[in-house]
Protein backbone atom coordinates (compact mmCIF):
# COMPACT_ATOMS: atom_id res chain seq x y z
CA UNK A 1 -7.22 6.16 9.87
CA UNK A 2 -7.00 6.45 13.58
CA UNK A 3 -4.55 8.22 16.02
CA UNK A 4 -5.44 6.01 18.98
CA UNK A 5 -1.97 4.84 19.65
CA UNK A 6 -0.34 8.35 19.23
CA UNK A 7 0.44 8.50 15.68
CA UNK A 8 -2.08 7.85 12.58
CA UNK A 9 -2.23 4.34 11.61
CA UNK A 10 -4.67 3.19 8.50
CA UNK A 11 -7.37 0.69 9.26
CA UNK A 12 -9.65 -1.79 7.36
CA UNK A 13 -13.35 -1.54 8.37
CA UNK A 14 -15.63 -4.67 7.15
CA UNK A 15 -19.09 -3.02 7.78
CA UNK A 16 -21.10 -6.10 7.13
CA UNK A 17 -18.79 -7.85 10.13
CA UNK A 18 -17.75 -4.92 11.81
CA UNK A 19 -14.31 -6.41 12.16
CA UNK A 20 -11.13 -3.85 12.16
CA UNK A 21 -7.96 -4.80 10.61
CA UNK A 22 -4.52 -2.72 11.32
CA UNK A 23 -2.63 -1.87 7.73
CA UNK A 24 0.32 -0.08 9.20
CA UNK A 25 1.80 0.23 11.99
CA UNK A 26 4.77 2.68 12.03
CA UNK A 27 6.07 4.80 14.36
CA UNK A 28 5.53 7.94 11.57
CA UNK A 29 1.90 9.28 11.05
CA UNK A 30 -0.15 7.72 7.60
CA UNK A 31 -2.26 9.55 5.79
CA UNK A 32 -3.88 10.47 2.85
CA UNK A 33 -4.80 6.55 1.81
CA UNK A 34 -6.29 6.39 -1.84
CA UNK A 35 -7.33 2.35 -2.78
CA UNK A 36 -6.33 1.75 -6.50
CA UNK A 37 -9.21 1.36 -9.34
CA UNK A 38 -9.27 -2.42 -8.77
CA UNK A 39 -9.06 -2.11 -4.67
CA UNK A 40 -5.69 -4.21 -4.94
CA UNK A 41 -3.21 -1.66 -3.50
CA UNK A 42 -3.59 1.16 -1.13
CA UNK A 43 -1.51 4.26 -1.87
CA UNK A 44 -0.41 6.39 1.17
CA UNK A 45 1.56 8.99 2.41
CA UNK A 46 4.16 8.54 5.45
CA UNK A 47 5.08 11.59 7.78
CA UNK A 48 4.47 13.77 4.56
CA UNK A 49 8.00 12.36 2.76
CA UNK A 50 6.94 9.02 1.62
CA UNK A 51 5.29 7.78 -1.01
CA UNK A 52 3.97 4.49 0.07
CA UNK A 53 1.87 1.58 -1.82
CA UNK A 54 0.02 -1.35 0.41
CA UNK A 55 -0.85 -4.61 -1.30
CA UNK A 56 -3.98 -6.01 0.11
CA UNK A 57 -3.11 -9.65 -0.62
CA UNK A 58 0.01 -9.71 0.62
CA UNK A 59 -0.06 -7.55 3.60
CA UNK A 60 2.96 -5.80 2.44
CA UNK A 61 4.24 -2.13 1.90
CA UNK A 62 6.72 -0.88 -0.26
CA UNK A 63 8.25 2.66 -0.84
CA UNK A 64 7.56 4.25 -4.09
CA UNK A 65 8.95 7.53 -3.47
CA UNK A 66 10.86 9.88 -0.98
CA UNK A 67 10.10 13.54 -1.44
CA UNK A 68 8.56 16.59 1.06
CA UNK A 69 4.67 16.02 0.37
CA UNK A 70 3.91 18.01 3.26
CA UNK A 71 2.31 21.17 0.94
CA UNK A 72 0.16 21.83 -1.38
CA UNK A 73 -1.25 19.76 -3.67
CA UNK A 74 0.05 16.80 -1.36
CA UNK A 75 -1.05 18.06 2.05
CA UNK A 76 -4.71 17.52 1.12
CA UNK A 77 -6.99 14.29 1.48
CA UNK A 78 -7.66 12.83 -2.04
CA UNK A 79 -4.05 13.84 -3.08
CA UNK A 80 -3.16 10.78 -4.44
CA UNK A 81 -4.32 9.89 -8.11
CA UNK A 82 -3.26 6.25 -9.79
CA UNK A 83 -2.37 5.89 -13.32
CA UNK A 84 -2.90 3.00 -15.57
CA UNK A 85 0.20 1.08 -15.56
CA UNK A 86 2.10 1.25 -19.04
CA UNK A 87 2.66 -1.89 -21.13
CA UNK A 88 5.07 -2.17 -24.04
């Protein structure tokens, strides 16, 4: 996460090449990014009322939820928790 341009954007860091790779780039501060158990899909929170998901393959975000998640327990890092998905 870095607030370079103004606003918090999330970042991909690839340690072994040391290359940098913008995940969002909105006009509204990101934050709180959790990676799900298999590393496909990164969950985040948007200017503390959105619920967001990022798929890694596809490069794409999609809204999961609109709420305030600007307080307590969402206005810590390490807020977000995933879930198995249910089947059946």
């Amino acid at each position: 996460m870095s607030t370079r341009d103004g606003v918090a954007n999330l970042y991909q860091y690839n340690f072994a090449t040391r290359d940098e790779t913008r995940l969002t780039n909105d006009g509204l501060d990101d934050g709180s990014p959790v990676f799900s158990p298999d590393g496909k899909a990164l969950a985040f929170i948007r200017n503390g009322q959105e619920l967001r998901i990022f798929d890694m393959a596809t490069k794409q975000e999609r809204l999961l939820k609109k709420a305030y998640l600007g307080r307590p327990p969402f206005a810590t890092s390490g807020s977000v928790l995933w879930s198995p998905a249910k089947t059946g």
